[in-house]
Protein backbone atom coordinates (compact mmCIF):
# COMPACT_ATOMS: atom_id res chain seq x y z
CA UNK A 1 131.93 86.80 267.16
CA UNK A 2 131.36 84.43 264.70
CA UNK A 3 129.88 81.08 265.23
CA UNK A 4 129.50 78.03 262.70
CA UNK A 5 127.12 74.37 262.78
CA UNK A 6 128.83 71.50 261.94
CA UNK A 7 127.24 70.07 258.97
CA UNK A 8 123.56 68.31 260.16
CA UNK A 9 121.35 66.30 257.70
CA UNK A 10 118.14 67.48 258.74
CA UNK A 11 116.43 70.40 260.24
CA UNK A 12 116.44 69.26 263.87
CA UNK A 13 119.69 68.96 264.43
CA UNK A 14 120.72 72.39 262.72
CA UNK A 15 118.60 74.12 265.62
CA UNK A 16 120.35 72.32 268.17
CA UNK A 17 123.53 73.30 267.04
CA UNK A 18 122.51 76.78 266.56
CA UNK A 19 120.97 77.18 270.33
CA UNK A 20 124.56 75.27 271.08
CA UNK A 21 126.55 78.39 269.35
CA UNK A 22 124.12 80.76 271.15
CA UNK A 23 125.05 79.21 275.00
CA UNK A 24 129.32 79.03 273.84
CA UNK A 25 128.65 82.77 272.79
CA UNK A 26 127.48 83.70 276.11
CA UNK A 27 129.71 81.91 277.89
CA UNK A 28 132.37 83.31 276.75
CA UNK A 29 130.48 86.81 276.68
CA UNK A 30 130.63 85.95 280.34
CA UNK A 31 134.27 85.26 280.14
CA UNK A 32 135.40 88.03 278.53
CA UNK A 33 133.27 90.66 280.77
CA UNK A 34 135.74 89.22 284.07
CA UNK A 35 138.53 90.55 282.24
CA UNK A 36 137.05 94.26 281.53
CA UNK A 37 138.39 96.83 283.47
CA UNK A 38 135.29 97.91 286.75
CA UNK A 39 131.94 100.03 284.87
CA UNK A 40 133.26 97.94 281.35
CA UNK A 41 130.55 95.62 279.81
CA UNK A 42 130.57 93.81 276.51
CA UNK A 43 127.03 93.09 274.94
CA UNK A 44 126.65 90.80 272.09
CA UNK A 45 123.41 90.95 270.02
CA UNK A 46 122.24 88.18 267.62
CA UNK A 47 121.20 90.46 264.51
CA UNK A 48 121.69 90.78 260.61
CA UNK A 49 122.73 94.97 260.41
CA UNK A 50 124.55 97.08 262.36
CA UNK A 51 123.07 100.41 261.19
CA UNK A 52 126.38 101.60 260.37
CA UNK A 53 126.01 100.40 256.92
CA UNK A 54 127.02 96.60 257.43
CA UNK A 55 125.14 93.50 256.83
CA UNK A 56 125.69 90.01 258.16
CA UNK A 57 123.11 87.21 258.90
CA UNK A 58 122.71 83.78 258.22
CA UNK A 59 124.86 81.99 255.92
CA UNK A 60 123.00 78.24 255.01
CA UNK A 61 125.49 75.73 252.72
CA UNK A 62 122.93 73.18 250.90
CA UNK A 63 124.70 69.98 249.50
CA UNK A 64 122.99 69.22 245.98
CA UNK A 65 123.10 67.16 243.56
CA UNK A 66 125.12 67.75 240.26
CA UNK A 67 122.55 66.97 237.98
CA UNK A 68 119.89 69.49 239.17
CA UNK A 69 121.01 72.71 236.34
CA UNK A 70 121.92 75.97 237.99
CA UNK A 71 118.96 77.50 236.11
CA UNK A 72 116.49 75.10 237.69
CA UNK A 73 117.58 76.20 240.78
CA UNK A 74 117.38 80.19 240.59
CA UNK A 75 113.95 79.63 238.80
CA UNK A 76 112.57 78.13 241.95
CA UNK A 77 114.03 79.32 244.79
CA UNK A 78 114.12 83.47 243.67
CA UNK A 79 110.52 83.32 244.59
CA UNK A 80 110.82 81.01 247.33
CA UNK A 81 113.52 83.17 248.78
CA UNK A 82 111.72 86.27 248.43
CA UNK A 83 108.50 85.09 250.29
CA UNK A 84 110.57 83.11 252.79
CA UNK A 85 111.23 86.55 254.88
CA UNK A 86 107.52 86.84 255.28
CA UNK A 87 108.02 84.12 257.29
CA UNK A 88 111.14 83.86 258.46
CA UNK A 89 112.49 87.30 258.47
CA UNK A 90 113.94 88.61 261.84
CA UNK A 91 112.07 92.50 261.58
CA UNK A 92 113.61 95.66 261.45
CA UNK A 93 112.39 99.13 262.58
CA UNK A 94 113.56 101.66 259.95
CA UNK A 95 115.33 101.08 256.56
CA UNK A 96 119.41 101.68 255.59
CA UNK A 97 122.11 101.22 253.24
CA UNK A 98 120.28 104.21 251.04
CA UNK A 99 117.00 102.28 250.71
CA UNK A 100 113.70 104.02 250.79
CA UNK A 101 113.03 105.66 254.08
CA UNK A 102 110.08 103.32 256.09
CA UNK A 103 109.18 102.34 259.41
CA UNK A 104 109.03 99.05 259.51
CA UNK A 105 110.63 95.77 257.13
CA UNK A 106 109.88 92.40 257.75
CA UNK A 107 113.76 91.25 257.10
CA UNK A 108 116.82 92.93 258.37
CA UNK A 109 118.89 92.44 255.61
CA UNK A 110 116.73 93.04 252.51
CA UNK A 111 118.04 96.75 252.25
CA UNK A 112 121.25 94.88 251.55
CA UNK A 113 120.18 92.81 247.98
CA UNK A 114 121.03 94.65 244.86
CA UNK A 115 121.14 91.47 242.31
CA UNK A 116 119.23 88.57 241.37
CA UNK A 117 122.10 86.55 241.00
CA UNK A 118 126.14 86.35 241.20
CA UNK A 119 129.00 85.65 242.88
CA UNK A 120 129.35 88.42 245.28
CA UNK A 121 128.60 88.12 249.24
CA UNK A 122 129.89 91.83 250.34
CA UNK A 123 129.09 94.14 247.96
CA UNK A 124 126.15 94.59 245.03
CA UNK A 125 124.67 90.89 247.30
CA UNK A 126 122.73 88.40 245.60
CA UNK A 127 119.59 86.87 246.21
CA UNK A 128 121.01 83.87 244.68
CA UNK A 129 124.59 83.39 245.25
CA UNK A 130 126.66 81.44 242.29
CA UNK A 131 129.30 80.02 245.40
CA UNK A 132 129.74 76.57 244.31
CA UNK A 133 132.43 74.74 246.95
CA UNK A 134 131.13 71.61 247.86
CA UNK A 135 132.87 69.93 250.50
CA UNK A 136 132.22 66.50 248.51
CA UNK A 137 132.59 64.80 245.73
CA UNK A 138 132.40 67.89 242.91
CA UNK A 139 131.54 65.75 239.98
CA UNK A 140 128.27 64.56 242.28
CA UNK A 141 127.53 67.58 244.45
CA UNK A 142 127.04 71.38 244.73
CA UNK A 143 127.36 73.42 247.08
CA UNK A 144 124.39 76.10 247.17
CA UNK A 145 125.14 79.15 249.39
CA UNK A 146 122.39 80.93 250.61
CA UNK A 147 123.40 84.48 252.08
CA UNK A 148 119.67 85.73 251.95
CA UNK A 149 118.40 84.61 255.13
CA UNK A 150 118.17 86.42 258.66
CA UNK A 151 119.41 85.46 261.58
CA UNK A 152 116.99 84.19 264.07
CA UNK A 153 115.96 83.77 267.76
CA UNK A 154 113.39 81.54 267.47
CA UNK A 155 113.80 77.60 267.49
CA UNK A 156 110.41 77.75 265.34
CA UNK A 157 111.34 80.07 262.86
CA UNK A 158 114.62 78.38 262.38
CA UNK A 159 113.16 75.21 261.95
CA UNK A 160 111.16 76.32 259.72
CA UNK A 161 113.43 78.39 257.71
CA UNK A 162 115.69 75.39 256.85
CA UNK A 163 113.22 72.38 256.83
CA UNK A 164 111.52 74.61 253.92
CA UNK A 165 113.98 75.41 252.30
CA UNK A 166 115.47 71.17 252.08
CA UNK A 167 111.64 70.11 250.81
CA UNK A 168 111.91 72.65 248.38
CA UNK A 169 115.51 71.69 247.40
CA UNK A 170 114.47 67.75 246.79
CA UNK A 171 111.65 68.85 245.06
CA UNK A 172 114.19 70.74 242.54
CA UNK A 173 116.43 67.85 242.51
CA UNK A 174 113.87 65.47 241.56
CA UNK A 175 112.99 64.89 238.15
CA UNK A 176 109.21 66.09 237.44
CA UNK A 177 108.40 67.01 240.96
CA UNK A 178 107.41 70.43 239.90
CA UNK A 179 105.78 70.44 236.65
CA UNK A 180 105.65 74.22 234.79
C-alpha cells in the first residue's frame, strides 16, 4: 500500500499527516486480515527496500519559486542531501542492488542512487531529480521532487527531515542568503 499527505505548509503538519497514513494503513491491515482464510496473516512494514532488488521510500514535492535557477538548487542541496541520511536515514543491515558487500548503511536506499542528477525515479535514480510539475502557477512555481529520502518511524526524524530541508530551500530562494 501506498499512502500520500495532502499538501501541508510547514513541518508540523506533514508529521501529522504521516502518523494519520500510518493508523488508515493499519486499519485497514486489520481489515483485510478478517477476510484471510484461518492460519493467513498479512504484515505490512514501513521500509525503503525489499531485498529483492526494489527500492521505494519517501517521495517529498517542494513548491519553489521560479526564479531560484535549477543550478542553484543542485549546487546546494547535493551536499545537503548527501549528509541528510546521517541524520535522517532509516538504517539498513547489509548492502544490495550489486553495491559493495557491508554490514551496516546508515540509509536504506542509498544502494539505489546511480546519478547526480536527471529525470529518472526507477531506474539509474537521481540524487537530484529534474521532475518539475508544480501543481501551481508554472510561470511562478516549481515543483522540486525529492526521491532521496527514507522512509521513517520517528515523529523526530521526520520533523526534522523536512523542516531542514524548507530552511534550506528559502535560504536558496533568497537572494544572497548564502554567499560562495
Amino acid at each position: 500500500p501506498e499512502y500520500s499527505c495532502p499538501e501541508v505548509t510547514n513541518a508540523r503538519d506533514l508529521v501529522i499527516h504521516e502518523k494519520a497514513g500510518e493508523r488508515i494503513v493499519e486499519v485497514s491491515r486489520r481489515e483485510a486480515n478478517s477476510l484471510l482464510p484461518d492460519g493467513a496473516q498479512m504484515l505490512i512494514y514501513k521500509n525503503n527496500s525489499d531485498r529483492k532488488g526494489n527500492s521505494y521510500g519517501c517521495h517529498e514535492n517542494y513548491l519553489m519559486d521560479r526564479r531560484t535557477s535549477f543550478k542553484q538548487i543542485v549546487e546546494h542541496l547535493m551536499p545537503f542531501f548527501v549528509s541528510r541520511q546521517v541524520y535522517t536515514g532509516a538504517g539498513k543491515v547489509g548492502s544490495e542492488n550489486r553495491a559493495q558487500p557491508c554490514d551496516y548503511q546508515l540509509s536504506q536506499r542509498a544502494d539505489f542512487f546511480e546519478t547526480e542528477v536527471a529525470l529518472d525515479t526507477m531506474v539509474k535514480r537521481p540524487i537530484i531529480n529534474t521532475r518539475d510539475e508544480p501543481h501551481a502557477d508554472a510561470e511562478h512555481y516549481r515543483r522540486l521532487h525529492v526521491i532521496v529520502g527514507d522512509s521513517n518511524m520517528s515523529e523526530y526524524t521526520t520533523y526534522l527531515k523536512v523542516g531542514a530541508m524548507a530552511v534550506l530551500l528559502r535560504m536558496v530562494e533568497d537572494p544572497g542568503c548564502i554567499l560562495r
